[in-house]
PDB file of N, CA and C in Angstrom:
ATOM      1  N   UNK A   1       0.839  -1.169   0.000  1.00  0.00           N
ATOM      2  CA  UNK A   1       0.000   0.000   0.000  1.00  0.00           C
ATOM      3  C   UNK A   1       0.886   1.235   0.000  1.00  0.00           C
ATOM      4  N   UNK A   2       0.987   2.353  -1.074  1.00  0.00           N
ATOM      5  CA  UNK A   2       1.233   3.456  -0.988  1.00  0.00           C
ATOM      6  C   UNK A   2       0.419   4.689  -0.500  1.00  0.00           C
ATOM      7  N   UNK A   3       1.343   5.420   0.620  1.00  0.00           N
ATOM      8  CA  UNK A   3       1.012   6.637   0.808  1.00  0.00           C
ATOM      9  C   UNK A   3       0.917   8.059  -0.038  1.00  0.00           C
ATOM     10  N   UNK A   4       0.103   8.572   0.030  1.00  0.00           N
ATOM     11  CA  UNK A   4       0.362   9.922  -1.062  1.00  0.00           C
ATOM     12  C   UNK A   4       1.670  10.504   0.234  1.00  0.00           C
ATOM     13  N   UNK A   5       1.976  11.781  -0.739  1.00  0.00           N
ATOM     14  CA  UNK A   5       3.179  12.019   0.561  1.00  0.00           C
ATOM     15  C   UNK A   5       3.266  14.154  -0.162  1.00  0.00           C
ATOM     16  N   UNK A   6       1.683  14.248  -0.102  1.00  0.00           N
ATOM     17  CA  UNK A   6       1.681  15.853  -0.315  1.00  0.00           C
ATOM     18  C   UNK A   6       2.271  16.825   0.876  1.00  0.00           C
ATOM     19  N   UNK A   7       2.444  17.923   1.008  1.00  0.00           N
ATOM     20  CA  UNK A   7       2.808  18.827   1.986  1.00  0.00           C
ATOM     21  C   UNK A   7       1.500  19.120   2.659  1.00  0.00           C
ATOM     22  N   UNK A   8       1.671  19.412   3.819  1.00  0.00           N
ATOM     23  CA  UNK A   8      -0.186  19.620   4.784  1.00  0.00           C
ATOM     24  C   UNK A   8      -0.186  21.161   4.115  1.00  0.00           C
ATOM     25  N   UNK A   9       0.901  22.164   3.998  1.00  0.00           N
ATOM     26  CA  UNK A   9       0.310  23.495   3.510  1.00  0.00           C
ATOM     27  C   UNK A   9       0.027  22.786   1.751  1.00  0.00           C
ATOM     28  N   UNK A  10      -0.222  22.446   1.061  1.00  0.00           N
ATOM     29  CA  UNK A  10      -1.217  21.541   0.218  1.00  0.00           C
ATOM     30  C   UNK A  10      -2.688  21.542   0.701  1.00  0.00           C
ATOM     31  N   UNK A  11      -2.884  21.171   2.068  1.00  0.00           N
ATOM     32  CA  UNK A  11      -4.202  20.336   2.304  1.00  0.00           C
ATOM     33  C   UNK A  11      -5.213  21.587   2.824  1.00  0.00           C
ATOM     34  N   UNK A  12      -3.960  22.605   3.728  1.00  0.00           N
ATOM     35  CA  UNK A  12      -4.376  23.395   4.132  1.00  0.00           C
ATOM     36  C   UNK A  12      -4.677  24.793   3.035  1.00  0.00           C
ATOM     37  N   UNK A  13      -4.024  24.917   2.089  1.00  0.00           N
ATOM     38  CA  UNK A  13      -4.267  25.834   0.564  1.00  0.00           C
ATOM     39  C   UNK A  13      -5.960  26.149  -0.098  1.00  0.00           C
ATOM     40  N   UNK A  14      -5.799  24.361   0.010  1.00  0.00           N
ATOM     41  CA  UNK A  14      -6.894  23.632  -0.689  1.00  0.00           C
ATOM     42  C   UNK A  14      -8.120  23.782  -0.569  1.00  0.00           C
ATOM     43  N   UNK A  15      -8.138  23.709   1.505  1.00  0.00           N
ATOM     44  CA  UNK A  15      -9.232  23.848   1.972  1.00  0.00           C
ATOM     45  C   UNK A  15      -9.627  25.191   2.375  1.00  0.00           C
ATOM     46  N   UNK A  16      -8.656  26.119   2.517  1.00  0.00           N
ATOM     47  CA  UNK A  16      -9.510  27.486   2.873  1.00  0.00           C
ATOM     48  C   UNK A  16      -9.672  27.998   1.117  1.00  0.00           C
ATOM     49  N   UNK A  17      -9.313  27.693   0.110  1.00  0.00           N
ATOM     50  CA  UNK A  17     -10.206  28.009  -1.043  1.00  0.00           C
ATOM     51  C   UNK A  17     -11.450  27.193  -1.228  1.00  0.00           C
ATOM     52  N   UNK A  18     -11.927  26.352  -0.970  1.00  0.00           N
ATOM     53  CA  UNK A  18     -12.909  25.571  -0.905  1.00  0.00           C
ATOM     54  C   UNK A  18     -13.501  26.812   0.331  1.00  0.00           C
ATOM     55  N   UNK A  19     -13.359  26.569   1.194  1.00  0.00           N
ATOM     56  CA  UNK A  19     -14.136  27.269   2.293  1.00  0.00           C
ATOM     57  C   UNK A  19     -14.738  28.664   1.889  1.00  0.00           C
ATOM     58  N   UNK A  20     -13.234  29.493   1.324  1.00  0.00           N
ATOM     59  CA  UNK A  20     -13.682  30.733   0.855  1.00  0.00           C
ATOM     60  C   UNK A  20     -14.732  31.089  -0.163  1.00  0.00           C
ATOM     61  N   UNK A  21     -14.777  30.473  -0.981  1.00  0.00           N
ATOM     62  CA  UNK A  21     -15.792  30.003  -2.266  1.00  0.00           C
ATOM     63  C   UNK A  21     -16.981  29.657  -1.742  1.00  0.00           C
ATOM     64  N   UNK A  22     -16.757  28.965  -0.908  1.00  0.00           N
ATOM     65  CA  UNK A  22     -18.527  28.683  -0.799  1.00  0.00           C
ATOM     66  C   UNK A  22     -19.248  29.408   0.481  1.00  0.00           C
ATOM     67  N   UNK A  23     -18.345  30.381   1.089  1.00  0.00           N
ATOM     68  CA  UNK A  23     -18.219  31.081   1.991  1.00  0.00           C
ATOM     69  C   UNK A  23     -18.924  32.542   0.792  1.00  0.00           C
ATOM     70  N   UNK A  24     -18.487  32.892   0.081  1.00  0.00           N
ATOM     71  CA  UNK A  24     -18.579  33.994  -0.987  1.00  0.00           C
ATOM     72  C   UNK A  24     -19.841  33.650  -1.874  1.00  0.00           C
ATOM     73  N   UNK A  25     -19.806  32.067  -2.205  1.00  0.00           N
ATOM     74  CA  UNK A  25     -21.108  31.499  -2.197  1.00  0.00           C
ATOM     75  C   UNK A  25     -22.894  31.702  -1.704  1.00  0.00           C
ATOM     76  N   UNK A  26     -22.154  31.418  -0.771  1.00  0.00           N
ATOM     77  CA  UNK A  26     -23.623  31.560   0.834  1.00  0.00           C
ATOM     78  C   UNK A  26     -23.909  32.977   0.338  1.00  0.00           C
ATOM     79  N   UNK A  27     -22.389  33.916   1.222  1.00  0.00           N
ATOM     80  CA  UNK A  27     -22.649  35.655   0.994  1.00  0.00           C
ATOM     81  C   UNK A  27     -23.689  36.047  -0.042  1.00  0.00           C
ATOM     82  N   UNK A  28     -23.627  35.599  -1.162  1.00  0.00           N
ATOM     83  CA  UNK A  28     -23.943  36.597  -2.295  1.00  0.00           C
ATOM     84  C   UNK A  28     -25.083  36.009  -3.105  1.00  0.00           C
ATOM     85  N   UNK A  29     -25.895  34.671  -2.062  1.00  0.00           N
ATOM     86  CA  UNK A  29     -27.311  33.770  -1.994  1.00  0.00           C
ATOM     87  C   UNK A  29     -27.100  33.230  -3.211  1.00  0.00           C
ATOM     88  N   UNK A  30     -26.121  32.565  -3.784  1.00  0.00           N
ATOM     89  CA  UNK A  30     -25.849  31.301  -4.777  1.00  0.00           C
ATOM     90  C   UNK A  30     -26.455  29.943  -4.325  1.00  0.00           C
ATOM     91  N   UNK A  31     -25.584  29.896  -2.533  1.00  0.00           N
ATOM     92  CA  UNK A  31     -26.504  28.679  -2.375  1.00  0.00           C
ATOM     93  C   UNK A  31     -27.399  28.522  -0.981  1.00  0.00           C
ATOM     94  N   UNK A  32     -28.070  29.919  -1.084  1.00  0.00           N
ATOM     95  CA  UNK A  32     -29.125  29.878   0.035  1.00  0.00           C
ATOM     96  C   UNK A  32     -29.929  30.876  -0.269  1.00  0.00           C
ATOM     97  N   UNK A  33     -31.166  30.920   0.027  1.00  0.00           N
ATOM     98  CA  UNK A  33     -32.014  31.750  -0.441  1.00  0.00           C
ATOM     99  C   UNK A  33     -31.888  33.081   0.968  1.00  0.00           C
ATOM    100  N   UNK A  34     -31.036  33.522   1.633  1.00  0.00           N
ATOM    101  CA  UNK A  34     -30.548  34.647   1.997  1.00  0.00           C
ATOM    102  C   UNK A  34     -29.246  35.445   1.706  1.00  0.00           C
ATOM    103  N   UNK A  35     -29.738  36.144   0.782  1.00  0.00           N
ATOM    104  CA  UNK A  35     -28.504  36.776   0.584  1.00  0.00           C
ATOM    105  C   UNK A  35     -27.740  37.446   1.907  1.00  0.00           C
ATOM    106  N   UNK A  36     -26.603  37.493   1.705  1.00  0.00           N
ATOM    107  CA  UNK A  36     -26.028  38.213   3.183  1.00  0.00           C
ATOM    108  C   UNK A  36     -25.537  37.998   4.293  1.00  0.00           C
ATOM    109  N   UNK A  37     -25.934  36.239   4.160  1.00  0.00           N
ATOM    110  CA  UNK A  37     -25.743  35.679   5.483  1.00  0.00           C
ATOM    111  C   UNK A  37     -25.022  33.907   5.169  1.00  0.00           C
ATOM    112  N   UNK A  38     -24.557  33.919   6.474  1.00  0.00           N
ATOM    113  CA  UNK A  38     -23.498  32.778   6.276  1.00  0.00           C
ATOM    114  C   UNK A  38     -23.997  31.958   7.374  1.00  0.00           C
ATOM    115  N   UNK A  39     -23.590  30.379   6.849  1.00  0.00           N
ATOM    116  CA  UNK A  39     -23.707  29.534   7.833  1.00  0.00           C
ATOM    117  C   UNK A  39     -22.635  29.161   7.987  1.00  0.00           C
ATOM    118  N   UNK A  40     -22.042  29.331   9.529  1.00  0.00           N
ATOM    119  CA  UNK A  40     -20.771  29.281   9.965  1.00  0.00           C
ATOM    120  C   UNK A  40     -20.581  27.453  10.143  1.00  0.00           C
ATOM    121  N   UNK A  41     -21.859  27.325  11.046  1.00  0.00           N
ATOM    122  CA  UNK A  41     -21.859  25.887  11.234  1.00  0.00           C
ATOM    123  C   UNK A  41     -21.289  25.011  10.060  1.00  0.00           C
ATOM    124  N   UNK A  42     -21.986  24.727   8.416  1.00  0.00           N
ATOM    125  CA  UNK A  42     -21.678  24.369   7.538  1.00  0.00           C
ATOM    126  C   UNK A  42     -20.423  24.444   7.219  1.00  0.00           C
ATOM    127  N   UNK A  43     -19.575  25.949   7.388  1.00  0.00           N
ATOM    128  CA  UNK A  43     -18.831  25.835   6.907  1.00  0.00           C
ATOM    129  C   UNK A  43     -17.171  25.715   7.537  1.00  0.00           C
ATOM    130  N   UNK A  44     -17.687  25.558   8.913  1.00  0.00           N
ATOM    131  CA  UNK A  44     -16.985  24.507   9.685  1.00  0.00           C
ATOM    132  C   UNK A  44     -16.518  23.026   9.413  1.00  0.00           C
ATOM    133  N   UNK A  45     -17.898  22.395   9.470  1.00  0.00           N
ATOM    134  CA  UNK A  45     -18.331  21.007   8.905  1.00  0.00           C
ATOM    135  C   UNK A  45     -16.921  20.767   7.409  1.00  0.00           C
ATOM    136  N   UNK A  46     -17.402  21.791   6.657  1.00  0.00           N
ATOM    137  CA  UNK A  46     -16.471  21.567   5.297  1.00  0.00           C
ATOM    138  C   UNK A  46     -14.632  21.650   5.387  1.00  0.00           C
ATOM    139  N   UNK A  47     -14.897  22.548   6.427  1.00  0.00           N
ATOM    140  CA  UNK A  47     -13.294  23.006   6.835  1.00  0.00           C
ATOM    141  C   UNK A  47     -12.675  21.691   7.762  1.00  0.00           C
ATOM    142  N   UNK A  48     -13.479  21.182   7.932  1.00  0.00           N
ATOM    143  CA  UNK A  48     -12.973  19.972   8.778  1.00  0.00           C
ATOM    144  C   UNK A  48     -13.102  18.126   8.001  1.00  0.00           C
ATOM    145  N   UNK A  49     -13.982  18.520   7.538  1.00  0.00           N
ATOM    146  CA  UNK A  49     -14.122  16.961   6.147  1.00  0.00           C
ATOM    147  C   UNK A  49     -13.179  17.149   5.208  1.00  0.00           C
ATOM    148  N   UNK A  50     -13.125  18.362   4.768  1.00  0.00           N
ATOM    149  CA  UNK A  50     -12.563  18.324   3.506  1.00  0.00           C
ATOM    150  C   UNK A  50     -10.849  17.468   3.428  1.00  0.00           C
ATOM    151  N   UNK A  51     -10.078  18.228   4.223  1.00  0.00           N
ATOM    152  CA  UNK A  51      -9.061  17.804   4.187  1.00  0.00           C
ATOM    153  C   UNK A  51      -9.262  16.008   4.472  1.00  0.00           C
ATOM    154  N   UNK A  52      -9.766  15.722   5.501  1.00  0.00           N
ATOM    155  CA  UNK A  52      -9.919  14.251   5.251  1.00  0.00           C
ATOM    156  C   UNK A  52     -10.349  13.006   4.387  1.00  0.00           C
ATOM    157  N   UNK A  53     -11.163  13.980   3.102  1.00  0.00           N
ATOM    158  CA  UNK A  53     -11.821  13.391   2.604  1.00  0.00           C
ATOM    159  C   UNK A  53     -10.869  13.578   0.748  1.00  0.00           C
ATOM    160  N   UNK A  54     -10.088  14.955   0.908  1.00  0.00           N
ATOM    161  CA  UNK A  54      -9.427  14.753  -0.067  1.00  0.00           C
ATOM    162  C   UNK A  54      -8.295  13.852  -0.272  1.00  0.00           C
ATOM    163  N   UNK A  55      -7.815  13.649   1.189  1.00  0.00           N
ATOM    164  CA  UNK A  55      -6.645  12.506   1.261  1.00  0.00           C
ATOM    165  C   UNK A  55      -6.662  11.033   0.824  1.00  0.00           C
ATOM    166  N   UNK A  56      -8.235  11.023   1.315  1.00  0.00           N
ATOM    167  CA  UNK A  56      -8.746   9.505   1.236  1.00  0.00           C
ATOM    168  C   UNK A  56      -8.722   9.076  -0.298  1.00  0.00           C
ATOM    169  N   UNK A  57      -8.984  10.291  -1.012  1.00  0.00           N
ATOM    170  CA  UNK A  57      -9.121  10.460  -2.654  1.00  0.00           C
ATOM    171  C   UNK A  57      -7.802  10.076  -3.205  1.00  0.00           C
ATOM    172  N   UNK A  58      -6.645  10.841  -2.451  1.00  0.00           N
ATOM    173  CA  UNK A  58      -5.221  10.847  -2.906  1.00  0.00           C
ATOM    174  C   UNK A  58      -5.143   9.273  -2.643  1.00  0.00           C
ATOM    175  N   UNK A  59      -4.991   8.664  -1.332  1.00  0.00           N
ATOM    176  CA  UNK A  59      -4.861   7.593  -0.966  1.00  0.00           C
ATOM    177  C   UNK A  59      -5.416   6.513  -2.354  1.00  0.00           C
ATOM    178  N   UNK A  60      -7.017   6.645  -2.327  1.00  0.00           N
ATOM    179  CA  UNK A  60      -6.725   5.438  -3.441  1.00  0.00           C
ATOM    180  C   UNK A  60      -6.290   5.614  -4.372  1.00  0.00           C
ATOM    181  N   UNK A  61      -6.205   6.974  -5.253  1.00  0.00           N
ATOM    182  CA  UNK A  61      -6.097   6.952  -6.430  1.00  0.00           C
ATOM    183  C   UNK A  61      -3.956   6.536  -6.468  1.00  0.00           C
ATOM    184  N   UNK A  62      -3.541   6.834  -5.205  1.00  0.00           N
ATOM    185  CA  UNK A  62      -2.039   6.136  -5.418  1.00  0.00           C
ATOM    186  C   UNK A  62      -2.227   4.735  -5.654  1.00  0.00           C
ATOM    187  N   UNK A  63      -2.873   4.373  -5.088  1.00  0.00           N
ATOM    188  CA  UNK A  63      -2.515   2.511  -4.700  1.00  0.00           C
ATOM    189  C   UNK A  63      -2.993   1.752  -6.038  1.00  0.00           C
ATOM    190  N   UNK A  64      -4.062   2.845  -6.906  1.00  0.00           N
ATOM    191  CA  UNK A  64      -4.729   2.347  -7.720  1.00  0.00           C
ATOM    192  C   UNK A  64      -4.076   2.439  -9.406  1.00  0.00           C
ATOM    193  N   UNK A  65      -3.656   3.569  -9.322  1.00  0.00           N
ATOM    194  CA  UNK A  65      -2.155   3.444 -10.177  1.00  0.00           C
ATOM    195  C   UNK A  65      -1.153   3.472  -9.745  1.00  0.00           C
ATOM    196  N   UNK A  66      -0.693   2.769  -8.890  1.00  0.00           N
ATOM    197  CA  UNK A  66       0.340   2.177  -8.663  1.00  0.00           C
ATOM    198  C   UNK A  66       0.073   0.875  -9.298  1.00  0.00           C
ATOM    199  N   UNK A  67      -0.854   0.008  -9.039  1.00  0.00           N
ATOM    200  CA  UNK A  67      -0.995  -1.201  -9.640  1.00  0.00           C
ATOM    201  C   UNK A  67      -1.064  -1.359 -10.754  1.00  0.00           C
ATOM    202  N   UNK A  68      -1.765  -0.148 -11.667  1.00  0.00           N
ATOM    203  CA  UNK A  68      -2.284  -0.381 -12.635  1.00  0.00           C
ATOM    204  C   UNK A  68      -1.013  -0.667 -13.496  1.00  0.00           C
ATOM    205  N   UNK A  69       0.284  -0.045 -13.593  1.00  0.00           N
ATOM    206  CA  UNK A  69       2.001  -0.469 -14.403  1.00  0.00           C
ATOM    207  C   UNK A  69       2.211  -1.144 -14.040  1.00  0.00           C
TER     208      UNK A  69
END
């Protein structure tokens, strides 16, 4: 089994543009029917999955071409 082996300022880059975006998102009622207002809660939630959930991505997609040569 291979590890991905990115830098955490990588993980951490990644995720406050994700955050910011959908943070600027919310703001400006793209994806809520109040403009103006933010859900902090949510975007907690994202600030805290994300990084775990992009790794998990890195993770298989190493192991998965790795095998594949």
């Amino acid at each position: 089994m291979r590890f991905p082996n990115p830098p955490l300022s990588e993980y951490a880059l990644n995720t406050a543009v994700v955050v910011l975006t959908l943070g600027v998102l919310q703001y400006t009622g793209w994806l809520s029917e109040d403009p103006g207002g933010l859900d902090p809660a949510f975007l907690a939630v994202v600030a805290v999955t994300f990084p775990a959930f992009s790794y998990f991505i890195a993770l298989a997609g190493a192991n998965v071409w790795s095998d594949a040569g």
